[in-house]
Protein backbone atom coordinates (compact mmCIF):
# COMPACT_ATOMS: atom_id res chain seq x y z
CA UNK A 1 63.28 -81.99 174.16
CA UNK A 2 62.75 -79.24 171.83
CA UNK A 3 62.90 -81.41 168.77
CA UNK A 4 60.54 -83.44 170.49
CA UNK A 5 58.00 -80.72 171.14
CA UNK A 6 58.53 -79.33 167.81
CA UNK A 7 57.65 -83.09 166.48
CA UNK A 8 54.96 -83.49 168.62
CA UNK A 9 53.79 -79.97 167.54
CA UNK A 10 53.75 -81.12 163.92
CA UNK A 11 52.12 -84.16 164.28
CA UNK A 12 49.33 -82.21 166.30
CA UNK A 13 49.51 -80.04 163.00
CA UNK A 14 49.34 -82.73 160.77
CA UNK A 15 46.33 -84.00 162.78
CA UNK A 16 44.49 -81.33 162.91
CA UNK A 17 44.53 -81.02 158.86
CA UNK A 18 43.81 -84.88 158.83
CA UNK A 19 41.02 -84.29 160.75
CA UNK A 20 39.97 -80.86 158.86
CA UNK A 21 40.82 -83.09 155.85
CA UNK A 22 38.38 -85.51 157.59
CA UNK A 23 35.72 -84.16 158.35
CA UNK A 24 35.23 -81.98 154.84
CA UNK A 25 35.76 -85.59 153.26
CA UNK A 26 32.97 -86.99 155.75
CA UNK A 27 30.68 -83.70 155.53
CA UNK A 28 30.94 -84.09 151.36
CA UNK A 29 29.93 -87.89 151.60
CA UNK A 30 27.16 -87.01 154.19
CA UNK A 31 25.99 -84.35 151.59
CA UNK A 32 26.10 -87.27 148.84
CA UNK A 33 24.26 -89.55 151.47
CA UNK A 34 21.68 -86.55 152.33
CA UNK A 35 21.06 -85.98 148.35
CA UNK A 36 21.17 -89.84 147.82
CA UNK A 37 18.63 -89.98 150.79
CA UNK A 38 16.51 -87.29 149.77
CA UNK A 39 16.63 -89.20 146.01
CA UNK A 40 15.56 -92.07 147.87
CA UNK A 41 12.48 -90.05 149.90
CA UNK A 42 11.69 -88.94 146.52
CA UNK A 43 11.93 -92.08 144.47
CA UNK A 44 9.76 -93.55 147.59
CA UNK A 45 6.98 -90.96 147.71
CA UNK A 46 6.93 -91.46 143.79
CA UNK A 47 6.95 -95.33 144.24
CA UNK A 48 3.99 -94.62 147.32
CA UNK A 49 2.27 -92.49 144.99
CA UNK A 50 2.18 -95.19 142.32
CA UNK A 51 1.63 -97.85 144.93
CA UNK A 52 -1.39 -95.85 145.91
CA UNK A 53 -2.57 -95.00 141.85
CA UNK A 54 -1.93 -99.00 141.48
CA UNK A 55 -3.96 -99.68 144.73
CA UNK A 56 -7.41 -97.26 143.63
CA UNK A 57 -6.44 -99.13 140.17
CA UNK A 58 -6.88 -102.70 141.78
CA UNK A 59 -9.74 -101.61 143.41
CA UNK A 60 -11.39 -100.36 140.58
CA UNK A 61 -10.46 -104.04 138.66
CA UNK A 62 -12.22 -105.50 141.67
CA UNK A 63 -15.04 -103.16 141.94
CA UNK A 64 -15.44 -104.20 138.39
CA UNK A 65 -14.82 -107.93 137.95
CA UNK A 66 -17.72 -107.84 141.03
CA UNK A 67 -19.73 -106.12 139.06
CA UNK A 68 -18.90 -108.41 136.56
CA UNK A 69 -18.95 -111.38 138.30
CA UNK A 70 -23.04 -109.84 138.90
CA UNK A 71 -23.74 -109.40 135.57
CA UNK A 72 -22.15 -112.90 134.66
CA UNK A 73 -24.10 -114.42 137.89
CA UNK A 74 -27.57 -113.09 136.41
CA UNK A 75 -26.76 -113.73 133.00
CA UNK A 76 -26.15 -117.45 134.05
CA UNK A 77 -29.58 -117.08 135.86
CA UNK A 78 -31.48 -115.92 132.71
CA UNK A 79 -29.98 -118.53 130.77
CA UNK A 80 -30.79 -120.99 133.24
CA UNK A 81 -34.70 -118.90 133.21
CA UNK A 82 -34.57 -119.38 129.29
CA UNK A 83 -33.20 -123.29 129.55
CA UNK A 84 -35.97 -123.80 131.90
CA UNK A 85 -38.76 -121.56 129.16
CA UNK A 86 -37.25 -123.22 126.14
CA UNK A 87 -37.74 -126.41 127.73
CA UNK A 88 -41.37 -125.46 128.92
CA UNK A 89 -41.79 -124.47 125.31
CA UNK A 90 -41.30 -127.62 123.78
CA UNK A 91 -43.09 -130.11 126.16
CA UNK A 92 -45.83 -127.11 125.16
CA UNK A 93 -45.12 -128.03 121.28
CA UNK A 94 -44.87 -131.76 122.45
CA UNK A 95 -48.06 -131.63 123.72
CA UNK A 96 -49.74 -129.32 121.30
CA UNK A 97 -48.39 -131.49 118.33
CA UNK A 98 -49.79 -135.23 120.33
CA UNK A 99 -53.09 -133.06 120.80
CA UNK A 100 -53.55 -131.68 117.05
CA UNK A 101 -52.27 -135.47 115.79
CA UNK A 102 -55.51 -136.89 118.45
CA UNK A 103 -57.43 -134.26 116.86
CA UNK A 104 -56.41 -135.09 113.22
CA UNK A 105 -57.66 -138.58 114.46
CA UNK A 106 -60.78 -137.62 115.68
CA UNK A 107 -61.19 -135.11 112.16
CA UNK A 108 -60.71 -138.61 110.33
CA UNK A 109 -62.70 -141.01 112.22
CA UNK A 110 -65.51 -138.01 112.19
CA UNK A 111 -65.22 -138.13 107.77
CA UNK A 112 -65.25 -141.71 108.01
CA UNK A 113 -67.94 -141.76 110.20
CA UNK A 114 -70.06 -138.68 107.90
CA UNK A 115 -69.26 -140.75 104.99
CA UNK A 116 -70.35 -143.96 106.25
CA UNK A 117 -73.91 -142.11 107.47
CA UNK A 118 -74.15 -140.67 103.86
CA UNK A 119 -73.97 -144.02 102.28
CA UNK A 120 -76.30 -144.72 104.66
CA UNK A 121 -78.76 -142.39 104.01
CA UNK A 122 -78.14 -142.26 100.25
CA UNK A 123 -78.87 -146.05 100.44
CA UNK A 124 -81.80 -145.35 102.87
CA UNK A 125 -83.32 -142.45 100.21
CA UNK A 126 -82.65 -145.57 97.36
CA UNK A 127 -84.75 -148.24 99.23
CA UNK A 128 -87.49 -145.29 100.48
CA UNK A 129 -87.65 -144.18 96.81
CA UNK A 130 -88.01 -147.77 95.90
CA UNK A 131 -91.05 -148.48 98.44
CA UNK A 132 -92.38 -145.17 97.09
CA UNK A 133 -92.21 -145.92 93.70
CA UNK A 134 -93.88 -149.35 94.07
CA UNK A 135 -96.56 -148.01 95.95
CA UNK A 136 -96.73 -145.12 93.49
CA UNK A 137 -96.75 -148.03 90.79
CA UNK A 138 -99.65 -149.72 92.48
CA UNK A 139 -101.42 -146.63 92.69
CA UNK A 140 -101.01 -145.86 88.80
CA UNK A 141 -102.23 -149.33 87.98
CA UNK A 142 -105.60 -148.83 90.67
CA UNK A 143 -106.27 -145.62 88.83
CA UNK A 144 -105.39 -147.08 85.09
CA UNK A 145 -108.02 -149.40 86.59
CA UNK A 146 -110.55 -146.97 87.60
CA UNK A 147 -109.64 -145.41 84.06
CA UNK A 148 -110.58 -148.67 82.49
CA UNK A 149 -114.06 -149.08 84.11
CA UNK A 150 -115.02 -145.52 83.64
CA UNK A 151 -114.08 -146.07 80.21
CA UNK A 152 -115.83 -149.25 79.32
CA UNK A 153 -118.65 -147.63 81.15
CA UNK A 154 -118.74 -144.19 78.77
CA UNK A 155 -118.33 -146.93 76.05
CA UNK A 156 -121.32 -148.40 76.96
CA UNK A 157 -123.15 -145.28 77.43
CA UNK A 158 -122.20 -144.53 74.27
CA UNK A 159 -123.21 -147.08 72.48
CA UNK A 160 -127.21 -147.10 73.93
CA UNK A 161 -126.78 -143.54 72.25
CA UNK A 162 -126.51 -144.41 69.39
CA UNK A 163 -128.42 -147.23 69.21
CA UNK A 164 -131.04 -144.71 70.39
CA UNK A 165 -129.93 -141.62 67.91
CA UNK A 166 -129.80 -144.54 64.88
CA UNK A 167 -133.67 -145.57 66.15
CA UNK A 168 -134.68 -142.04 66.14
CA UNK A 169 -133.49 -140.82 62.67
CA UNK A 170 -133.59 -144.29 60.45
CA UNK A 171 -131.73 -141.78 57.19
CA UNK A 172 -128.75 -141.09 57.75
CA UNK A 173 -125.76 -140.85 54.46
CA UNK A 174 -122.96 -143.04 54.20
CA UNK A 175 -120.63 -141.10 55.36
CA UNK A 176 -122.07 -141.11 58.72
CA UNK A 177 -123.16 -144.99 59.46
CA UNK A 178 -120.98 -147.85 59.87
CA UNK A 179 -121.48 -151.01 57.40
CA UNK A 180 -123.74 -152.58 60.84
CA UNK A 181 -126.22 -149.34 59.74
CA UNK A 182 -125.14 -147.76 63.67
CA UNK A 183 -124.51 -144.21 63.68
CA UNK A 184 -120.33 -143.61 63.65
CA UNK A 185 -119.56 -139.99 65.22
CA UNK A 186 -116.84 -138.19 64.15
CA UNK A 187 -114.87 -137.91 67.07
CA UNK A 188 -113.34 -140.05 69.59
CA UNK A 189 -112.83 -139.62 73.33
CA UNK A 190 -109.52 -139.03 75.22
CA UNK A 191 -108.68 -142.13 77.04
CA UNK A 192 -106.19 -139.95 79.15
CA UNK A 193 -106.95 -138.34 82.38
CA UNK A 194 -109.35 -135.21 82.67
CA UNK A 195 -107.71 -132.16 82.65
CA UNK A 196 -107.68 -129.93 86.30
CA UNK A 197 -108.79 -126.47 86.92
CA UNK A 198 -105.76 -125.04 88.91
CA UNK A 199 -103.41 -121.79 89.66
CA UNK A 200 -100.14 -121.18 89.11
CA UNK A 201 -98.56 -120.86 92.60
CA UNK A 202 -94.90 -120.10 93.85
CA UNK A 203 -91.67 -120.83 92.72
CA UNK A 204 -89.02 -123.10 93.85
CA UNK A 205 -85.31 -123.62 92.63
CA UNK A 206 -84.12 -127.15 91.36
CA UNK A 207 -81.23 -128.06 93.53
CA UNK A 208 -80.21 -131.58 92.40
CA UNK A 209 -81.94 -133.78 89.95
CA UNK A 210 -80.37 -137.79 89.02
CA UNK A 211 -82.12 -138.89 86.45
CA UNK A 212 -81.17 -142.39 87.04
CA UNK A 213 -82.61 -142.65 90.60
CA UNK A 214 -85.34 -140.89 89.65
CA UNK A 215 -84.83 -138.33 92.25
CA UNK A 216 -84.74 -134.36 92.33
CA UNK A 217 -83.85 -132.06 95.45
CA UNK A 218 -85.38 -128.67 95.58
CA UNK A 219 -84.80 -125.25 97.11
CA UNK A 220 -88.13 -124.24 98.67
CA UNK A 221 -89.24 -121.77 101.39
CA UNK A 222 -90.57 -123.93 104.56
CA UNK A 223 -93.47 -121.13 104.49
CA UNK A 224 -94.55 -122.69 101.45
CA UNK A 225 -95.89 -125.11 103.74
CA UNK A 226 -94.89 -128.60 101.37
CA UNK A 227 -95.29 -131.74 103.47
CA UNK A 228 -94.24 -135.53 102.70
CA UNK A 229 -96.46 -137.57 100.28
CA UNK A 230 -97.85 -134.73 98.72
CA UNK A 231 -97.80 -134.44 94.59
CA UNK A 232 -96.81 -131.66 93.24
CA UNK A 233 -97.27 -130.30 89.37
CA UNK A 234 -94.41 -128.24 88.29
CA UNK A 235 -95.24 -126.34 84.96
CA UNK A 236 -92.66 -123.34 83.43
CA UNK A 237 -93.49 -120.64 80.89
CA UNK A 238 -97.04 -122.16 81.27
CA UNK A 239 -95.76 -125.34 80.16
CA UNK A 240 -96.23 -128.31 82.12
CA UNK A 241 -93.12 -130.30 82.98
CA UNK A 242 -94.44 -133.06 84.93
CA UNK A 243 -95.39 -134.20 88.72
CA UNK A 244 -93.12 -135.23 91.83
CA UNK A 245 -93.81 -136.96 94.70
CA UNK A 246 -92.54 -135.61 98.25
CA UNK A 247 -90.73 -138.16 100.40
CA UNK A 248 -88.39 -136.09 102.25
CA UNK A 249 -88.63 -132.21 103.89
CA UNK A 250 -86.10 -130.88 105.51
CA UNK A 251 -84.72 -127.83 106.07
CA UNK A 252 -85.81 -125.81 103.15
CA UNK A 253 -85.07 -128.67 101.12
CA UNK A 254 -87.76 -131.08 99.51
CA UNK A 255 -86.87 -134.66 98.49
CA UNK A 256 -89.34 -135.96 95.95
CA UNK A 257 -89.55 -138.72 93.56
CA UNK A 258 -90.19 -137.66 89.60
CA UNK A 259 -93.55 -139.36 88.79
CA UNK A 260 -93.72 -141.22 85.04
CA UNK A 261 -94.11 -138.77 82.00
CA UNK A 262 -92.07 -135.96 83.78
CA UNK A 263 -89.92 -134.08 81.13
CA UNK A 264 -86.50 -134.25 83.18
CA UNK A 265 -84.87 -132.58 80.89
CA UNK A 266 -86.47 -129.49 81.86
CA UNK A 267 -85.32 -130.09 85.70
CA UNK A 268 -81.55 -127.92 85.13
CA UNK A 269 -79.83 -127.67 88.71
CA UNK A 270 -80.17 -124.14 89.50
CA UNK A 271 -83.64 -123.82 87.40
CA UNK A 272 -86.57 -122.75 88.96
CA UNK A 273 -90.01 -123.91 88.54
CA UNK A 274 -93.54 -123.15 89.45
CA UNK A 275 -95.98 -125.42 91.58
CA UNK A 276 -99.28 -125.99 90.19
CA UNK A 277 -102.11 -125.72 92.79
């Protein structure tokens, strides 16, 4: 019995240091498993901390790629504004370029039409000079006429003078009677027309002259008061240069034919000249 105590005593022993054995074994792991767990708090507040620098992160990303996706949404808006501008723009330059070609058409058909109406006219002026001349011509030959007659008429006057001066004074020398005994005077008379009293009046400026058409274009003040049909004398320096006819006023310009004997030579475009009154 006493061994058995004494066995049962040591095995209680043996226990008890087991269990003190035990427990300091259990009490170091829970330390390791308390540090360990405290590592892990640790590691998870740093990991909830990142999680949370990560999360204001992402919502900065999205805070931006909205903003982006803004900026990209009204950049696609003022494309889609300038699309719709550039195309505006070049149904503008569509249209401007159709109008300025219909204008270019109209600018042509306008010269054709100006130069048509100056052949016209030009062609016009030719057959109205033409009239004019002729009836200028018929004039000349009336008053080469009248010229004639007054001519033959001083002729005859003429002669009854003498015929009347030889009856009067029957001596006369040889030098002055004729081989019929009439008396012969020693001068003859002008068969040209009688000079004109007149006065040098204003000037006007020789704008176009063709010699060929017999036509001359003047520069003249509308105050000057030149009409259509009227003859005018032009004289320079006191030298006479010839007459024109007016067939044309308009606008400060005078039209005129250049009457027969006129000196054209004298009519330089960009001469001036004075009208005899």
């Amino acid at each position: 019995m006493k061994a058995l105590s004494l066995i049962l005593r040591i095995l209680a022993i043996l226990g008890a240091a087991g269990a003190v054995a035990l427990f300091f074994m259990v009490q170091g792991k829970l330390d390791e498993k308390q540090a360990a767990l405290e590592k892990a708090h640790a590691a998870t507040a740093a990991s909830q901390s990142e999680l949370e620098t990560a999360n204001s992160k992402i919502g900065s990303l999205e805070s931006s790629l909205s903003t982006e996706r803004d900026s990209l949404a009204n950049s696609k808006r003022q494309l889609e504004a300038a699309r719709s501008e550039m195309y505006t723009a070049k149904s503008e330059v569509t249209r401007s370029k159709q109008q300025l070609s219909i204008a270019q058409n109209e600018i042509d058909s306008l010269k054709n039409a100006t130069k048509d109406l100056r052949e016209k006219l030009l062609d016009a002026e030719r057959k109205a000079t033409s009239t004019s001349r002729e009836g200028e011509i018929a004039q000349l030959k009336e008053r080469i006429s009248e010229l004639e007659s007054s001519n033959a008429t001083l002729k005859e006057d003429l002669q009854v003078a003498e015929n009347l001066r030889a009856s009067a004074r029957p001596a006369v020398t040889e030098e002055t009677t004729t081989s019929t005994g009439l008396y012969k005077p020693s001068y003859e008379f002008s068969t040209g027309p009688a000079a004109q009293a007149g006065s040098i009046g204003p000037e006007i400026q020789v704008a176009s002259v063709s010699s060929s058409d017999g036509i001359v274009v003047f520069n003249a003040d509308p105050a000057l008061g030149i009409t259509v049909g009227s003859e005018l004398k032009l004289v320079r320096d006191y030298n006479t240069i010839g007459s024109v006819r007016v067939i044309k006023v308009s606008n400060g310009n005078v039209l005129a034919n250049i009457l027969p004997g006129t000196k054209t030579r004298a009519l330089d475009v960009g001469s001036s000249v004075k009208i005899l009154r």
